[in-house]
Protein backbone atom coordinates (compact mmCIF):
# COMPACT_ATOMS: atom_id res chain seq x y z
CA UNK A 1 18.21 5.55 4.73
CA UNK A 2 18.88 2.10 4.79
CA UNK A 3 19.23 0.05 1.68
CA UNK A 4 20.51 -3.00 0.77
CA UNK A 5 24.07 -3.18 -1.45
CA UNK A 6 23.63 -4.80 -4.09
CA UNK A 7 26.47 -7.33 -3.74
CA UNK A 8 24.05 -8.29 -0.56
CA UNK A 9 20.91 -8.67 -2.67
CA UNK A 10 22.44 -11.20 -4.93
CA UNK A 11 23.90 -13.56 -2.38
CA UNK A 12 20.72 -13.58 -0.27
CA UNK A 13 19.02 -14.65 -3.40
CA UNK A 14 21.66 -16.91 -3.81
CA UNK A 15 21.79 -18.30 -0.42
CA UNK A 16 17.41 -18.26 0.41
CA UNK A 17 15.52 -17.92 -2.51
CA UNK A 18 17.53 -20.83 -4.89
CA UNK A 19 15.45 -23.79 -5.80
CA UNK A 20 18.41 -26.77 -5.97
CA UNK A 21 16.79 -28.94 -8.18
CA UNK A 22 15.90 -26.29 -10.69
CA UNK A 23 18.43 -24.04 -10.85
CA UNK A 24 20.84 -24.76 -13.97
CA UNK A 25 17.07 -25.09 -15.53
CA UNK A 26 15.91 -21.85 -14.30
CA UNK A 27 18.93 -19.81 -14.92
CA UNK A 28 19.16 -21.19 -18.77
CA UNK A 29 15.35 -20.00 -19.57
CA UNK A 30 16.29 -16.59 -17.60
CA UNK A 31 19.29 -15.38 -19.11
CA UNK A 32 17.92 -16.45 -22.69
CA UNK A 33 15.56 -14.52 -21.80
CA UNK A 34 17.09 -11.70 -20.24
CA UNK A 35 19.76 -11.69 -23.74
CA UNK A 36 16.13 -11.10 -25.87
CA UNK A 37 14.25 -8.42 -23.88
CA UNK A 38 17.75 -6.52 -24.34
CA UNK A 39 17.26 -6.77 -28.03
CA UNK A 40 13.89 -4.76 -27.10
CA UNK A 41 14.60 -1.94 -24.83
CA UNK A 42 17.76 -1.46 -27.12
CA UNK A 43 15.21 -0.09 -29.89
CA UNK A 44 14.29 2.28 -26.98
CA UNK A 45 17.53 3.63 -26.54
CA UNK A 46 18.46 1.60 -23.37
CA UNK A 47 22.75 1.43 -23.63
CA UNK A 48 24.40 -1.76 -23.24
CA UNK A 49 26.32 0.03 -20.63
CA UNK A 50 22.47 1.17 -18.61
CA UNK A 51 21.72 -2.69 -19.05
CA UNK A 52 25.33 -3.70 -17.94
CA UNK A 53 24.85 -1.92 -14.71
CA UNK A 54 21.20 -3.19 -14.27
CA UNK A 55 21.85 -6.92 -14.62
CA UNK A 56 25.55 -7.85 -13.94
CA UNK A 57 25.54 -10.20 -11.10
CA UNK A 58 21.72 -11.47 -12.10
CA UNK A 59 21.51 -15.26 -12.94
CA UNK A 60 18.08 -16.48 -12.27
CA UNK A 61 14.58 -15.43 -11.09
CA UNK A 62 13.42 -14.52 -7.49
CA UNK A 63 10.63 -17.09 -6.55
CA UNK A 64 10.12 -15.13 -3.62
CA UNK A 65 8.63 -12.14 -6.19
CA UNK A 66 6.06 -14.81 -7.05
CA UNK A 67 5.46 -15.56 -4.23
CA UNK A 68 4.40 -12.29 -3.41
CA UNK A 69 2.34 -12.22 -6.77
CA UNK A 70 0.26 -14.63 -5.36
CA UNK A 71 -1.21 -12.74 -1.84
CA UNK A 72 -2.02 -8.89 -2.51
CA UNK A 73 -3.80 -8.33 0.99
CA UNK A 74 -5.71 -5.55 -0.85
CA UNK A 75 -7.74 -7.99 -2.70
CA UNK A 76 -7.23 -11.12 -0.79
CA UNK A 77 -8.17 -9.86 2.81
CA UNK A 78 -11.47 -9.30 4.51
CA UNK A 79 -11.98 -5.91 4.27
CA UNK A 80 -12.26 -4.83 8.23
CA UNK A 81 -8.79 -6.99 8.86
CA UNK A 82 -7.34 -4.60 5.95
CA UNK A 83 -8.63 -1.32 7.27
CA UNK A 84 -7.36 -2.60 10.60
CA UNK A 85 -3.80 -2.27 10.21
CA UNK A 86 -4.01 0.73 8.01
CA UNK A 87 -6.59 2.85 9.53
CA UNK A 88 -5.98 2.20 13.46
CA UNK A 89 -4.48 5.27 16.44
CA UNK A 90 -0.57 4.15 15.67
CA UNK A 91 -0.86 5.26 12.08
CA UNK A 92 -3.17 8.21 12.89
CA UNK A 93 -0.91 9.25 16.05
CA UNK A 94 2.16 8.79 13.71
CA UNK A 95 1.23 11.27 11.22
CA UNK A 96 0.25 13.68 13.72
CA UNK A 97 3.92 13.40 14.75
CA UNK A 98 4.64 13.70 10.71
CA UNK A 99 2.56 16.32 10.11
CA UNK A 100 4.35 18.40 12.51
CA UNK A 101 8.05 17.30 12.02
CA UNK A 102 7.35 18.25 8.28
CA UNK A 103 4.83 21.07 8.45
CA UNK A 104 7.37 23.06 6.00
CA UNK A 105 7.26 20.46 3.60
CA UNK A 106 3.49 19.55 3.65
CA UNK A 107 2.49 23.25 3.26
CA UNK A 108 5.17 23.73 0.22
CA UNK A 109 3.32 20.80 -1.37
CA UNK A 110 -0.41 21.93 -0.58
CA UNK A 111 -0.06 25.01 -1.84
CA UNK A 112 2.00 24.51 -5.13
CA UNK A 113 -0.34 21.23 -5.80
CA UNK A 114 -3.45 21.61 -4.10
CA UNK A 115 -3.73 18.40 -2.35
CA UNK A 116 -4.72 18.37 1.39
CA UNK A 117 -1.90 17.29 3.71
CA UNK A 118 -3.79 14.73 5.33
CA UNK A 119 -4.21 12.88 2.33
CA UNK A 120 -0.55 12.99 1.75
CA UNK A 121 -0.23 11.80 4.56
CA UNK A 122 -2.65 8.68 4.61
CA UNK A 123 -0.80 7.59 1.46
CA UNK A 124 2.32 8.15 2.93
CA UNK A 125 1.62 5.72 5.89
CA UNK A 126 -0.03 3.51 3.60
CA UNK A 127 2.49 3.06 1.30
CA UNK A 128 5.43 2.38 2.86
CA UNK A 129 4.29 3.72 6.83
CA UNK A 130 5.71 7.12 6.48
CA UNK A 131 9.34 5.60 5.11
CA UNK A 132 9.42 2.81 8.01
CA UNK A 133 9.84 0.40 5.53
CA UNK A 134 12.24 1.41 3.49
CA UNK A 135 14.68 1.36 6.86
CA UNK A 136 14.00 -2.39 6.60
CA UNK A 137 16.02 -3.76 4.10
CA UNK A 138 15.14 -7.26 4.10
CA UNK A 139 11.76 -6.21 2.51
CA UNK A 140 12.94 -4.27 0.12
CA UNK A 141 13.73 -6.28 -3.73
CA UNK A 142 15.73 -4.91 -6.39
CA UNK A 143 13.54 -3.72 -9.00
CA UNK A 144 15.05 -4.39 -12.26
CA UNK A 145 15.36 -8.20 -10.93
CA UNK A 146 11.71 -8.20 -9.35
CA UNK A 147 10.24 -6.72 -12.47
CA UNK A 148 12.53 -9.35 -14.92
CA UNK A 149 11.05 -12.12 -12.50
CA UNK A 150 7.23 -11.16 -13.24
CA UNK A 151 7.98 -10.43 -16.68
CA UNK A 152 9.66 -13.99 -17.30
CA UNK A 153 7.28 -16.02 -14.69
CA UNK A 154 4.01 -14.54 -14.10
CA UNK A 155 1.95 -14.73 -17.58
CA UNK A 156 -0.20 -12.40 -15.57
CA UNK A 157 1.31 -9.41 -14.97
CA UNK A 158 4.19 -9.72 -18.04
CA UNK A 159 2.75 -7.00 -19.98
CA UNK A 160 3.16 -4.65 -16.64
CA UNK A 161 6.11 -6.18 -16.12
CA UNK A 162 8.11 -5.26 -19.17
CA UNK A 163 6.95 -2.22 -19.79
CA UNK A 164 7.95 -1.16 -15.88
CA UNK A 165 11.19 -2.73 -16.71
CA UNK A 166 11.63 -0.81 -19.64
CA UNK A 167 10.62 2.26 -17.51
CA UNK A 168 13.55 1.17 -14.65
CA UNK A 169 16.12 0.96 -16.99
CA UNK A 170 15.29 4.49 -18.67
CA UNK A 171 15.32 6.21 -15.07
CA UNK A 172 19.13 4.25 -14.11
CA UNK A 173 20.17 5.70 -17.54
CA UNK A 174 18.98 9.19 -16.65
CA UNK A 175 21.33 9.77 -13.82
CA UNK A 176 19.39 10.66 -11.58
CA UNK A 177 19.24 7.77 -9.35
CA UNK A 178 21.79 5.14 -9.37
CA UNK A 179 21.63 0.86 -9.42
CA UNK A 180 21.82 0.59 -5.57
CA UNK A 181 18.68 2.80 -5.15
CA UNK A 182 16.46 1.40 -7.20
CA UNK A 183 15.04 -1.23 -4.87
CA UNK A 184 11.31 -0.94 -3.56
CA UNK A 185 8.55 -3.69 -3.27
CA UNK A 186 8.15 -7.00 -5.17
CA UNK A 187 5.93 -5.48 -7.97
CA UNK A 188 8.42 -2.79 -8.71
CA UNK A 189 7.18 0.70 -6.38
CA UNK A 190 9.80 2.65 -5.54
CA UNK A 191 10.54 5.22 -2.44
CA UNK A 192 8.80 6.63 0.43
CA UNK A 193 5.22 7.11 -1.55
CA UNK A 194 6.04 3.92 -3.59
CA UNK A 195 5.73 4.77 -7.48
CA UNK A 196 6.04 2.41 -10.29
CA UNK A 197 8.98 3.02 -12.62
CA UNK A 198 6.34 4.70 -15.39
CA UNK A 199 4.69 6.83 -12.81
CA UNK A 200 7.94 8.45 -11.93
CA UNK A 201 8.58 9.02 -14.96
CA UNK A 202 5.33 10.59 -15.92
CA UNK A 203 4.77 12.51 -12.03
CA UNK A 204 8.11 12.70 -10.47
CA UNK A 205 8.99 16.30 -9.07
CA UNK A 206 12.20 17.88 -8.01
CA UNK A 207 10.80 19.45 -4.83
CA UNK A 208 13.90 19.93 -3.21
CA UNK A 209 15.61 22.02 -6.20
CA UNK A 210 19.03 19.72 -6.04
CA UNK A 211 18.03 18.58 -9.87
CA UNK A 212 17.43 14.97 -9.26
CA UNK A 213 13.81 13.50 -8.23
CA UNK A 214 14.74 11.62 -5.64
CA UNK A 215 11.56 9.60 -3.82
CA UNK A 216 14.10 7.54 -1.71
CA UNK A 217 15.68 9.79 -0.02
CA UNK A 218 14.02 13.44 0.01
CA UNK A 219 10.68 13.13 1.70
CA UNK A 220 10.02 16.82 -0.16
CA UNK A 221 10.27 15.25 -3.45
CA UNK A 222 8.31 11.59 -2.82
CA UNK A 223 5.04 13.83 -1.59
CA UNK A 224 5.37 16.45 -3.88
CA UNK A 225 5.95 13.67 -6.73
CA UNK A 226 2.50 12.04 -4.77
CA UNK A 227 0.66 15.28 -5.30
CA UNK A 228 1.66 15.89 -8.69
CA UNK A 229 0.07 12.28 -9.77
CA UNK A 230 -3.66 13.42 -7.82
CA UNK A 231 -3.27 16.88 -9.38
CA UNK A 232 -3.42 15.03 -12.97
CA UNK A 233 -5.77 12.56 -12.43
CA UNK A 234 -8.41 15.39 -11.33
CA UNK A 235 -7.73 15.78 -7.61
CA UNK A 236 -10.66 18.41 -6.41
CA UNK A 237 -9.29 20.27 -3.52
CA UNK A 238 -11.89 20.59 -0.47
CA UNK A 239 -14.51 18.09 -1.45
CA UNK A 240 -14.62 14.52 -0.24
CA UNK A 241 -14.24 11.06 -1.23
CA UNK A 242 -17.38 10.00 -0.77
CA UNK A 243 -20.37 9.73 2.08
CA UNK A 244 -21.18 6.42 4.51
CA UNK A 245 -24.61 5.77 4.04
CA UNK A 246 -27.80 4.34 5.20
CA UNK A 247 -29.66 2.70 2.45
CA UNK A 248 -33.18 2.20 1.89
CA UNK A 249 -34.81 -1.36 2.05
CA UNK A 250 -33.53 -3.30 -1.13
CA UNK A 251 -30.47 -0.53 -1.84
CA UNK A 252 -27.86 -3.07 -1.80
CA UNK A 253 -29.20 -4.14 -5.11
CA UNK A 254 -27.97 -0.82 -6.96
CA UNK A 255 -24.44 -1.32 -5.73
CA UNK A 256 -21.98 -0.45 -8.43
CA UNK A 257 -24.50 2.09 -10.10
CA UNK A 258 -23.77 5.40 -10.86
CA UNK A 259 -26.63 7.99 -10.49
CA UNK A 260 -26.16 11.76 -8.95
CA UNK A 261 -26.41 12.38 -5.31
CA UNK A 262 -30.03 14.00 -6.04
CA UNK A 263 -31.53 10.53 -7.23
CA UNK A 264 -29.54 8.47 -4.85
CA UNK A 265 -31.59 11.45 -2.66
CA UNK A 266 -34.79 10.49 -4.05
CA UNK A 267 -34.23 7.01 -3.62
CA UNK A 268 -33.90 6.94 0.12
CA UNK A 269 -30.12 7.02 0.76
CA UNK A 270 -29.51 9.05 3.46
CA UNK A 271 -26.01 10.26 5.41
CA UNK A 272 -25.67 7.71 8.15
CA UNK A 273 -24.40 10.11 10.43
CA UNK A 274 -26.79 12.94 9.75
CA UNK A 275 -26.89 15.57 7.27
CA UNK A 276 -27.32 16.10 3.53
CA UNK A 277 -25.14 15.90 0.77
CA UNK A 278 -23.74 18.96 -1.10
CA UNK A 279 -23.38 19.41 -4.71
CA UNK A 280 -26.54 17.06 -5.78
CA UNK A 281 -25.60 17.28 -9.24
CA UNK A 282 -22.41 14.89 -8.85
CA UNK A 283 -22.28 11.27 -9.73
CA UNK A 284 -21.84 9.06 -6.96
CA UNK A 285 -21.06 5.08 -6.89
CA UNK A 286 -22.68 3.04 -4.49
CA UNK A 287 -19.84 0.66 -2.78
CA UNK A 288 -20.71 -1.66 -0.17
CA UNK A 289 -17.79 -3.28 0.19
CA UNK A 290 -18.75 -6.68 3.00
CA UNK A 291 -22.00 -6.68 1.38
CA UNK A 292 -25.57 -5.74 2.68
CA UNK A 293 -24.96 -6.33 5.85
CA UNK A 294 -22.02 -3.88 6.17
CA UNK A 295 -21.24 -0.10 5.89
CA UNK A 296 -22.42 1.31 2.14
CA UNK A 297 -21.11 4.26 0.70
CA UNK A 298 -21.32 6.59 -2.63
CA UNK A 299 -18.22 6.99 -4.15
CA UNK A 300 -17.48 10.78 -5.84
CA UNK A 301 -14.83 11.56 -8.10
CA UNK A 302 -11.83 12.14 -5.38
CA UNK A 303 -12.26 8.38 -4.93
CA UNK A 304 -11.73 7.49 -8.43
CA UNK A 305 -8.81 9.68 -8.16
CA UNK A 306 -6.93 7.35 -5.31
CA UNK A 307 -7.77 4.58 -7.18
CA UNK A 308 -5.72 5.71 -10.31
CA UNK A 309 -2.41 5.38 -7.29
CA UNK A 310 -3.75 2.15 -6.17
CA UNK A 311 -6.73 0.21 -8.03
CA UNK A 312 -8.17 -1.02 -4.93
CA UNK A 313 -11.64 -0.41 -3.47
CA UNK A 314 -10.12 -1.56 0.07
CA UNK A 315 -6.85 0.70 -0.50
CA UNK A 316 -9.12 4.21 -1.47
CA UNK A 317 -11.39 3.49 1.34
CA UNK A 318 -8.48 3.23 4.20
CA UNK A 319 -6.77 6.50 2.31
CA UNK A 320 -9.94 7.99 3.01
CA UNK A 321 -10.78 7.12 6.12
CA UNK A 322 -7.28 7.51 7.33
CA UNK A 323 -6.85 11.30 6.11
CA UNK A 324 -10.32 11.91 7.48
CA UNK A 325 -8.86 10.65 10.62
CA UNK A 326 -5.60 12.73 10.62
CA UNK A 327 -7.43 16.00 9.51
CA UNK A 328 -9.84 15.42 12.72
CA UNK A 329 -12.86 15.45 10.28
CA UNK A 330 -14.21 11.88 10.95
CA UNK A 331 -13.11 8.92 9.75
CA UNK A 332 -14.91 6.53 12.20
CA UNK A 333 -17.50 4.47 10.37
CA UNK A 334 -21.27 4.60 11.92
CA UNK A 335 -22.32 1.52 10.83
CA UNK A 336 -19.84 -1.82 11.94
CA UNK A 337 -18.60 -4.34 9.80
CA UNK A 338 -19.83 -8.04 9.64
CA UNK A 339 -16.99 -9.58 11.46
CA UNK A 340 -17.31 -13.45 12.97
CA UNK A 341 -18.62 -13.43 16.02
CA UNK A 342 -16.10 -12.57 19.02
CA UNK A 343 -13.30 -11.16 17.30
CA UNK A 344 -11.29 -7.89 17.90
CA UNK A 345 -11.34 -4.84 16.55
CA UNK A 346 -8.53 -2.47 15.66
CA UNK A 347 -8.00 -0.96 18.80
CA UNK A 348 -8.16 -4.20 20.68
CA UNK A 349 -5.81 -5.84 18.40
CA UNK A 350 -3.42 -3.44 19.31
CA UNK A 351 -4.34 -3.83 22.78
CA UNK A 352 -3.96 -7.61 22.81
CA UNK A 353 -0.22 -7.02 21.31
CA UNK A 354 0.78 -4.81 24.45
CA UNK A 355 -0.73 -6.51 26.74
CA UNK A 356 1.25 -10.43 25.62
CA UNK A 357 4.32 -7.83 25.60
CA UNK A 358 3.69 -6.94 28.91
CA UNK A 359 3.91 -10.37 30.03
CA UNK A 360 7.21 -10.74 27.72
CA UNK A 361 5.64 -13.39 25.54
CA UNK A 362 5.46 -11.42 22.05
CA UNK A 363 8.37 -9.76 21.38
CA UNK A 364 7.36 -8.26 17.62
CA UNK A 365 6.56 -4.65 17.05
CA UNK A 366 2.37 -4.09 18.40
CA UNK A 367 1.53 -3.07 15.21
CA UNK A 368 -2.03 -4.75 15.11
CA UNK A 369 -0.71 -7.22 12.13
CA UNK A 370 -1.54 -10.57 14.10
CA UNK A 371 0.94 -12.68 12.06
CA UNK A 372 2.75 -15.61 13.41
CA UNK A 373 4.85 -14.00 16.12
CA UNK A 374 1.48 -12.94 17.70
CA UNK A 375 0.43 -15.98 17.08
CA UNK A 376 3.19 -18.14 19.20
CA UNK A 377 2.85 -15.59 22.01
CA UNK A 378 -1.05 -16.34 22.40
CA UNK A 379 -0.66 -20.02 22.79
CA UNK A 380 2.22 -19.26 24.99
CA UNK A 381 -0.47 -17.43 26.97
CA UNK A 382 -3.49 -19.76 26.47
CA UNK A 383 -0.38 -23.00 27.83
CA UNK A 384 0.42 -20.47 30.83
CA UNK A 385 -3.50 -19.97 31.81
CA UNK A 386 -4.19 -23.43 31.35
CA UNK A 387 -6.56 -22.59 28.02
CA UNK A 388 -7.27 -24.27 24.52
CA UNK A 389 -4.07 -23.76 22.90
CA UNK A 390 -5.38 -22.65 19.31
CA UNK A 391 -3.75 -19.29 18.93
CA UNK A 392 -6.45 -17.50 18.13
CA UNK A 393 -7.30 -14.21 19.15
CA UNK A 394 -10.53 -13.61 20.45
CA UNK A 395 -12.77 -11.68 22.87
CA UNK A 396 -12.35 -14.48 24.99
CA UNK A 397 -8.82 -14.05 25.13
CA UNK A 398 -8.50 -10.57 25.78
CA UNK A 399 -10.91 -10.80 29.04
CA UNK A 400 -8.58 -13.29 30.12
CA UNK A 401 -5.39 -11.18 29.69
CA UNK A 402 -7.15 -8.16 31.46
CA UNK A 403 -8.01 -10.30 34.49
């Protein structure tokens, strides 16, 4: 696996991420308060020589961690663009490919855990798309830095971010991993199934037997360590997540309610693809996630469960839907979601990548994330076909690259 040296971390920040007029300022205020928060996790029995290692070379903050603070896509994007690149044929044929490359593994783990390999899987892609990203170094951040940053600037995550600090120092003391592996994402998740430093602490598993739990590098201990966390938190092998429904006239209005699956029964909500629900004497939530005039669902306890990895409505639901997917047991939604008039799906976003590859204008990965580079290469297009050059992707747009 690829990951950034340290040495290299530092003088990117250095060279991309320094504000000039700032600095001195900024590194002051940091250090000061760098030299306190030792003072803290020393009562904890953090060594000067575990802090040493953490923090020599660190000056100032990363304003690119804030940065990041500020756009969680999980709670900032529309939900159907969000299931899009998460729940789309790349990430379902990729896990196929996973599933069988590490069919060893993924049994090992069902069977010692009882979690179904498909949903290892679907958090697996999700988190960091079945260890893609951590062969990209320039997204990875150094934790103890990126954690320091959030608990110094960002008055809304400090709490989390000290005590995940604290919880980052403790594993670097323990041995088992040393300073140049703990990188991971801007709010501190580590490894292929991206754990914050407390939930490794509290879940991580030695799957591989070599004595260290080791998420970054040994895919057999980053799912098993994924497991172990659903396992506590009430994981019910064999049952599912929830149900897509069709609600009565006026059901919207009991969204967020909790009733059992007999009086949601009673009430009118039925199965939207047919069917009834088992076990009426469970509790079920009523999500409707774009509103009335999208798909609804009722929540059971396996949902709840993903949510205690990730606390996102939009996160659970692609899990779902994406390990319903990879176990060939559904996953495609009956009813569609509310999106503006004549744009694409997730199968014709991907589609309108390859095809502006084709034609050598986008040269990014097709990946169905329509960022920037996708962008450029659709006003390239739209200049080359003699079209309104607003780079936006459209039905419009694709009929014209298909003619």
């Amino acid at each position: 696996m690829v990951l950034r040296k340290i040495t290299m971390v530092f003088l990117a920040l250095a060279l991309t991420h320094n504000a000039s007029g700032t600095a001195s300022a900024a590194q002051g205020g940091f250090m000061q308060w760098l030299d306190d928060f030792y003072v803290t996790v020393a009562k904890e029995g953090i060594s000067r020589a575990t802090w040493n290692s953490a923090f020599t070379g660190v000056i100032e903050p990363d304003p690119l961690v804030l940065e990041k603070a500020n756009f969680q896509p999980e709670f900032t994007t529309p939900i159907w663009d969000y299931l899009d690149t998460r729940v789309n044929p790349l990430a379902v044929e990729k896990g196929r490919k996973m599933a069988k490359v590490h069919a060893s593994t993924l049994a090992a783990v069902e069977q010692k855990f009882g979690i179904e390999q498909s949903v290892l899987l679907a958090i697996w892609s999700m988190e960091s798309n079945y260890g893609a990203v951590l062969e990209q170094p320039e997204r990875l951040f150094y934790v103890p830095l990126a954690l320091a940053t959030l608990a110094y600037g960002d008055p809304k995550r400090r709490k989390f971010a000290r005590t995940q600090l604290a919880a980052a120092l403790k594993i670097l003391q323990t041995g088992e991993v040393g300073r140049a592996h703990l990188m991971g994402s801007w709010a501190g998740a580590m490894g292929h199934t991206q754990f914050i430093p407390t939930s490794y602490l509290a879940y991580g598993v030695d799957m591989d037997g070599n004595g260290r739990r080791d998420i970054w590098n040994s895919i057999p201990d980053a799912l098993a360590t994924a497991a172990n966390l659903l396992k506590a938190n009430g994981w019910q092998k064999g049952r599912p997540w929830g149900y897509e429904v069709k609600m009565p006239a006026g059901g919207e209005k009991l969204k967020e309610e909790s009733k059992t699956l007999a009086e949601w029964a009673k009430l009118g909500f039925k199965r939207a693809g047919g069917g009834g629900f088992s076990r009426l004497e469970e509790k079920a939530l009523l999500k409707t996630p774009a509103g009335a005039q999208g798909p609804a669902f009722l929540m059971l306890s396996n949902f709840s469960v993903i949510k205690r990895y990730n606390n996102s409505d939009s996160y659970a639901l692609a899990v779902s839907l994406l390990a319903d997917r990879l176990a060939g047991s559904g996953g495609l939604l009956v009813n569609a979601w509310p999106r503006p008039s004549g744009s694409l799906n997730a199968e014709e976003k991907l589609e309108l990548q390859q095809r502006l590859q084709k034609l050598g204008l986008y040269i990014g990965e097709v990946d169905g994330h329509l960022g920037p580079a996708t962008e450029m290469a659709i006003r390239s297009y739209q200049i080359q076909a003699g079209l309104v050059q607003d780079g936006l992707p459209s039905q419009n747009l694709l009929k014209a690259l298909r003619r």
